[in-house]
N, C-alpha and C. Protein backbone atom coordinates (compact mmCIF):
# COMPACT_ATOMS: atom_id res chain seq x y z
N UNK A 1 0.84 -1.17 0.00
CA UNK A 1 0.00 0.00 0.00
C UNK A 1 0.89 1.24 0.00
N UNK A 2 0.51 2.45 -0.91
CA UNK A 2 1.18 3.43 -1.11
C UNK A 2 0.46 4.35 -0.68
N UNK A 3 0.64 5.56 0.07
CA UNK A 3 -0.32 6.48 0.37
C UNK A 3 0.30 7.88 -0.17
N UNK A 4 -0.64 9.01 -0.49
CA UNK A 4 -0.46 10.09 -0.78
C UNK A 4 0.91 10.96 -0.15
N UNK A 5 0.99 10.45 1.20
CA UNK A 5 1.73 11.02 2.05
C UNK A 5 3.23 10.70 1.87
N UNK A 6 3.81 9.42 1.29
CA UNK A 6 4.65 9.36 0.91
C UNK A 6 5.19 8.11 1.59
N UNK A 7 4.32 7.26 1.98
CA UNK A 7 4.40 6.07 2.87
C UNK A 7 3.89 4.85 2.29
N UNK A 8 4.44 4.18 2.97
CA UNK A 8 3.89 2.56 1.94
C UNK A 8 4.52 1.57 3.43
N UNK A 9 3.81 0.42 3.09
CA UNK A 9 3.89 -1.14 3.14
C UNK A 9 3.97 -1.74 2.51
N UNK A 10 4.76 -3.03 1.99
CA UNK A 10 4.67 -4.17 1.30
C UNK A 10 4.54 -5.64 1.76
N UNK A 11 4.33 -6.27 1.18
CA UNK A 11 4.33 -7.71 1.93
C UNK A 11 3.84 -8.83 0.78
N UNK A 12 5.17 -9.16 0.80
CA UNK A 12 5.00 -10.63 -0.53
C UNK A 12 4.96 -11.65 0.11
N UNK A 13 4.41 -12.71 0.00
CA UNK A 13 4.12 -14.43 0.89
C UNK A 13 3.63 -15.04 -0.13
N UNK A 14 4.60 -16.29 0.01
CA UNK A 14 3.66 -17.41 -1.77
C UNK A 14 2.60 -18.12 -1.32
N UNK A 15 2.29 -18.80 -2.29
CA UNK A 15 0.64 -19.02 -1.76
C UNK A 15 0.70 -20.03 -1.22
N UNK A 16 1.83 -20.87 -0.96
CA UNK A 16 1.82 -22.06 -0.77
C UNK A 16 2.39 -22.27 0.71
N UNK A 17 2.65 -21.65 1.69
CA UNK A 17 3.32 -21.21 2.73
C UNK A 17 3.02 -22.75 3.74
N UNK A 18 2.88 -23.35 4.45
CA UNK A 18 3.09 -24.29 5.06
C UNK A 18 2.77 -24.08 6.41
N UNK A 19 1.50 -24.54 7.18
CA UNK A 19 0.96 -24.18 8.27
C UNK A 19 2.19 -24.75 9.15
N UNK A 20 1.94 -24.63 10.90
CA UNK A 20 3.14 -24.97 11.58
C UNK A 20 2.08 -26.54 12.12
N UNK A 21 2.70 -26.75 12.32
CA UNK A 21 2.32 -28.82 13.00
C UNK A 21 1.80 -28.49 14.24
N UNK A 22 2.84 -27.46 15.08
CA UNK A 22 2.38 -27.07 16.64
C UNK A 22 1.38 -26.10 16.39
N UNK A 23 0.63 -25.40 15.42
CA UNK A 23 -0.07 -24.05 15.23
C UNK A 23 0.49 -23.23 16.49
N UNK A 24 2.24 -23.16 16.45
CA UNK A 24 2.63 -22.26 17.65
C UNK A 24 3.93 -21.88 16.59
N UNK A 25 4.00 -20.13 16.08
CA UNK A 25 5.58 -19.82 15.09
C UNK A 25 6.55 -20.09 15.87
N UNK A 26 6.29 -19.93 17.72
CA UNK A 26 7.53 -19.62 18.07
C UNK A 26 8.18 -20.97 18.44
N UNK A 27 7.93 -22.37 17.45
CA UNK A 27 8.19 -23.66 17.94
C UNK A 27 8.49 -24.18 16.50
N UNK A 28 8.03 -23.45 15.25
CA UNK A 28 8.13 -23.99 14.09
C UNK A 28 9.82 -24.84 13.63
N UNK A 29 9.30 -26.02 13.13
CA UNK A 29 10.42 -26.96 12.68
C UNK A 29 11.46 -26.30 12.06
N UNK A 30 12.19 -26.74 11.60
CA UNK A 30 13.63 -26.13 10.86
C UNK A 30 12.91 -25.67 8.93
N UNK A 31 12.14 -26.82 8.85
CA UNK A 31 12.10 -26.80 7.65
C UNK A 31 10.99 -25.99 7.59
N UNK A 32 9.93 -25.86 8.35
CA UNK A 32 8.62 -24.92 8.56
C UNK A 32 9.18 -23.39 8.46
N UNK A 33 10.37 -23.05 9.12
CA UNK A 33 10.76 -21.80 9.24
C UNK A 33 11.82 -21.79 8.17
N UNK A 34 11.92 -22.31 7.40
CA UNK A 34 13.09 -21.95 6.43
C UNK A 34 12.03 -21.78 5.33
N UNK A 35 10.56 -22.22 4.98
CA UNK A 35 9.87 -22.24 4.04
C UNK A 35 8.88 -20.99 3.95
N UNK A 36 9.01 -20.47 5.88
CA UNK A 36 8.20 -18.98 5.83
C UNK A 36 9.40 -17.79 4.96
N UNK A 37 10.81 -18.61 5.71
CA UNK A 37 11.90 -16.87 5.45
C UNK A 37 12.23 -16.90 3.71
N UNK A 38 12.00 -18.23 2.93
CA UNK A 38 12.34 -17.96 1.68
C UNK A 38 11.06 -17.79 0.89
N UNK A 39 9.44 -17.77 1.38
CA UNK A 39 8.64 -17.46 1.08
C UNK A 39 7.75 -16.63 1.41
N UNK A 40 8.82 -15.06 1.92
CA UNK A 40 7.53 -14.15 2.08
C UNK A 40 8.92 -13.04 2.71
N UNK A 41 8.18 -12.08 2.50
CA UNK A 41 9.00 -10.40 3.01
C UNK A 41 8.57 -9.74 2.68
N UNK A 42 8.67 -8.39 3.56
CA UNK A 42 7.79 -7.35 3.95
C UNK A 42 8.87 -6.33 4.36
N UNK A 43 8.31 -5.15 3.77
CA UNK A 43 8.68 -3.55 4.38
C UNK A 43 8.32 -2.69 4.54
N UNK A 44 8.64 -1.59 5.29
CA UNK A 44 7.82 -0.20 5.02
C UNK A 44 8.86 1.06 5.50
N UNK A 45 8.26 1.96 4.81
CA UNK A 45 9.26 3.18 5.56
C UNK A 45 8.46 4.14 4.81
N UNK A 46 9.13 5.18 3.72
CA UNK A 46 8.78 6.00 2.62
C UNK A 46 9.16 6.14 1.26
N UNK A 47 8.83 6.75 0.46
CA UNK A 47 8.96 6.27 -0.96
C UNK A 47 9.30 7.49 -1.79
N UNK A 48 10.23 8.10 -2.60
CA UNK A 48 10.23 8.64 -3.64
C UNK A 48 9.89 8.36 -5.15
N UNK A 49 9.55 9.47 -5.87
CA UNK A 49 9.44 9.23 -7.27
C UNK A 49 10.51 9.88 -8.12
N UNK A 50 10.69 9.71 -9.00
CA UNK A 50 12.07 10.10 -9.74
C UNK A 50 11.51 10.40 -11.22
N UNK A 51 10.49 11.10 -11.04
CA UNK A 51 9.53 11.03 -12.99
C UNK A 51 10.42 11.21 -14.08
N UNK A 52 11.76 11.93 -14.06
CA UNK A 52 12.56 12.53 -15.02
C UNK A 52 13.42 10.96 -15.40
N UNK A 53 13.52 10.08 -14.48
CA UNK A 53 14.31 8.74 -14.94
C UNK A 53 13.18 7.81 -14.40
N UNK A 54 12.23 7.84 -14.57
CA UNK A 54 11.37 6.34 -14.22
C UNK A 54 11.79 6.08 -13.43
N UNK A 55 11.82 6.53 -11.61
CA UNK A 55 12.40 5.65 -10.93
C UNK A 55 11.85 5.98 -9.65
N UNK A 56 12.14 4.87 -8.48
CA UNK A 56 11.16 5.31 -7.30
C UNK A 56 12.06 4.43 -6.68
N UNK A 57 11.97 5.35 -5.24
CA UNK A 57 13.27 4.61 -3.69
C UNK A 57 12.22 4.77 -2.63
N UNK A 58 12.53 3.12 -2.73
CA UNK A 58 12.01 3.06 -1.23
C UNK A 58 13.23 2.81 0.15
N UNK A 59 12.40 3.98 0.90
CA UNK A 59 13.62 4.06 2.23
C UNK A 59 13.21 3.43 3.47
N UNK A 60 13.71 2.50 3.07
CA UNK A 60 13.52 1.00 4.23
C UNK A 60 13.42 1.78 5.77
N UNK A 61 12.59 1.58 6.15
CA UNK A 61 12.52 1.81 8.08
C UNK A 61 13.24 0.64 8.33
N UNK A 62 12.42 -0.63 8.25
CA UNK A 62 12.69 -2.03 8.42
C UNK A 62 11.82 -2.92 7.89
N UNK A 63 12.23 -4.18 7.53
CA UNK A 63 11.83 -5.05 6.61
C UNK A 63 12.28 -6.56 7.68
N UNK A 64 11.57 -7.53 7.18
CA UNK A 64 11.53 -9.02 7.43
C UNK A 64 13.03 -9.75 7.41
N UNK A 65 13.31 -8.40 6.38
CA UNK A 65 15.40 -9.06 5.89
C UNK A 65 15.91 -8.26 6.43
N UNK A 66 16.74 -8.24 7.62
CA UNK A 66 16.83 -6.91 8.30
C UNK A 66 18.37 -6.28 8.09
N UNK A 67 19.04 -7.07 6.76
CA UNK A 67 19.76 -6.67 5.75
C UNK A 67 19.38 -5.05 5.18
N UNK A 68 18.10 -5.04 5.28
CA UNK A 68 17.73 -3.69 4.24
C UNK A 68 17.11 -2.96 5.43
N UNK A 69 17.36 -3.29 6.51
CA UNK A 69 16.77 -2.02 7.51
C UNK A 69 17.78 -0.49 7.42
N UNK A 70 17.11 0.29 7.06
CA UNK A 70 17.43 1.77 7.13
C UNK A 70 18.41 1.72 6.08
N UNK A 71 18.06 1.28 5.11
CA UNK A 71 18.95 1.10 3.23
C UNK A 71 17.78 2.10 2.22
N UNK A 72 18.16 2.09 2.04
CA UNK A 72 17.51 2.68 0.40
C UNK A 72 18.00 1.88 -0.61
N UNK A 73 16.49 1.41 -1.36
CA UNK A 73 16.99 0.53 -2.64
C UNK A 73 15.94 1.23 -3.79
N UNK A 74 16.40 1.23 -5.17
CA UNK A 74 16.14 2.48 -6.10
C UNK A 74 15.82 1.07 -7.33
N UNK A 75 14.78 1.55 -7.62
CA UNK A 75 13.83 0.76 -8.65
C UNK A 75 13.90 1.31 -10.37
N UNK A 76 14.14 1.33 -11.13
CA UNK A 76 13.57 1.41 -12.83
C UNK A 76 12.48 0.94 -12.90
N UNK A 77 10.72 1.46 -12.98
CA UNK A 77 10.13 1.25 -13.50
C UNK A 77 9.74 1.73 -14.77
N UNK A 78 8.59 0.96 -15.44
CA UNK A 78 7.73 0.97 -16.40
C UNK A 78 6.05 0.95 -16.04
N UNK A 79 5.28 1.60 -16.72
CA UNK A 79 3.99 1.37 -17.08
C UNK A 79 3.46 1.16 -18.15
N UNK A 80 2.58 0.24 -18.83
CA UNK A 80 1.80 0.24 -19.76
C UNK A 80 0.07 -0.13 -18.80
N UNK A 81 -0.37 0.86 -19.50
CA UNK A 81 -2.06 0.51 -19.60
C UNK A 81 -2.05 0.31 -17.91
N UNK A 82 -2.74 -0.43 -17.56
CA UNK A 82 -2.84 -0.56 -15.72
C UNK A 82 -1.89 -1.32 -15.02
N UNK A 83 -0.48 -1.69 -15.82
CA UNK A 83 0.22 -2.19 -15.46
C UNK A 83 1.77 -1.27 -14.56
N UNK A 84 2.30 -2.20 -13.58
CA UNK A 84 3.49 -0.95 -13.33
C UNK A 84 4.87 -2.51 -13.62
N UNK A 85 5.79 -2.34 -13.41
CA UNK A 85 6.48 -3.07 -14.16
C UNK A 85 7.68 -2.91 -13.42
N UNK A 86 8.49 -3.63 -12.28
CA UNK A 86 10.15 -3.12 -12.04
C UNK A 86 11.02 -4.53 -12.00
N UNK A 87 11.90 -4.49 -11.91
CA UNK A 87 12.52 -5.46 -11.19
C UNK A 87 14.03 -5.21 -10.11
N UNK A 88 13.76 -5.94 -9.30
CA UNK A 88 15.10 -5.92 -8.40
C UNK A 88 16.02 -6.80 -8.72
N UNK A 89 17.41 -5.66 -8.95
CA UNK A 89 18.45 -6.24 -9.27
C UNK A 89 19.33 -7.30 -8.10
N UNK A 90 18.98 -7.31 -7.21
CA UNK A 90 19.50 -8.09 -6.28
C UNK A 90 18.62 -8.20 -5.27
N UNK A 91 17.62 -9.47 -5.43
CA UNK A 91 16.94 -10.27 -4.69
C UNK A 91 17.35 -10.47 -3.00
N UNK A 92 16.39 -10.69 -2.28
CA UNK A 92 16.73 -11.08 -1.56
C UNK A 92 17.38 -12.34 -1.25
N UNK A 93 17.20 -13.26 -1.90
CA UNK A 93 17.41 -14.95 -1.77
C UNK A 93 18.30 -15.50 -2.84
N UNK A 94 18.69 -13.74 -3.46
CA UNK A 94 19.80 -14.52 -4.56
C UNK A 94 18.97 -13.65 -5.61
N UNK A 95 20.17 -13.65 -7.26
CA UNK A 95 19.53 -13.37 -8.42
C UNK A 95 18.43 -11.99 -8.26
N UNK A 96 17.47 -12.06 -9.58
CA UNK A 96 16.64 -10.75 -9.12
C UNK A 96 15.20 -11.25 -9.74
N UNK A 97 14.63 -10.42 -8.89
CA UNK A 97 12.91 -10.21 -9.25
C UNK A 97 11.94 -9.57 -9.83
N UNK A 98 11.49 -9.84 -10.81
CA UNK A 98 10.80 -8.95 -11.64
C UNK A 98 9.26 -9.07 -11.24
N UNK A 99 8.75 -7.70 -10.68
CA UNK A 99 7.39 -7.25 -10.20
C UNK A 99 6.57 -6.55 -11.19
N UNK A 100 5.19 -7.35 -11.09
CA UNK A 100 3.97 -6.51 -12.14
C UNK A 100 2.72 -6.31 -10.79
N UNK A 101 2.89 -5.32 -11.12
CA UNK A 101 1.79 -4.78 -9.58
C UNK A 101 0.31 -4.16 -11.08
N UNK A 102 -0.82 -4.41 -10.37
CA UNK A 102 -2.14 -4.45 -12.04
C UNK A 102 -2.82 -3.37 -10.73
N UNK A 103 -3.25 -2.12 -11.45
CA UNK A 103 -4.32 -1.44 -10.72
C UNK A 103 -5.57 -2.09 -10.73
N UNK A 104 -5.95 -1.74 -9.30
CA UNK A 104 -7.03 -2.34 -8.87
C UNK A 104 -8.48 -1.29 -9.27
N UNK A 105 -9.81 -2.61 -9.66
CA UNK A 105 -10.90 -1.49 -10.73
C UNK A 105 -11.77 -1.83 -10.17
């Protein structure tokens, strides 16, 4: 979520995430918790736009990877039609990620 003000949240989780056996996180198995941290992350802080180079920074408060707490990481996007279009050059989990975020109608 992006707000007028210049603030946002994110939060990616795959769909396939893996309930815990104990329904307790703070007991989850090795493999239960290795399947939440490589399937899901979240941040928030504030956000710039960069209209003259297509580009927008988000300035990490803190995040799930706490690698990128109080970092700034700087995006190249694109739009076509209701689409927005970026990718991150350096993933969290390795390699990079290419994001299509579709306005909502």
């Amino acid at each position: 979520m992006f707000d007028a003000g210049g603030r946002y949240v994110i939060t990616f989780f795959a769909a396939n995430l893996p309930k815990f056996a104990s329904n307790n996180r703070a007991s989850g198995t090795t493999d239960e918790n290795k399947a939440i941290v490589t399937g899901s992350l979240a941040h928030f802080g504030t956000y710039t736009v960069n209209e003259a180079d297509k580009s927008f920074t988000f300035h990490i408060e803190n995040a799930t990877f706490p690698n990128w707490d109080k970092t700034e990481q700087k995006r190249a996007f694109g739009i076509s039609d209701d689409e927005l279009k970026y990718t991150t050059p350096v993933a969290t989990a390795g390699g990079t990620a290419t994001l299509i975020w579709k306005r909502a109608k």
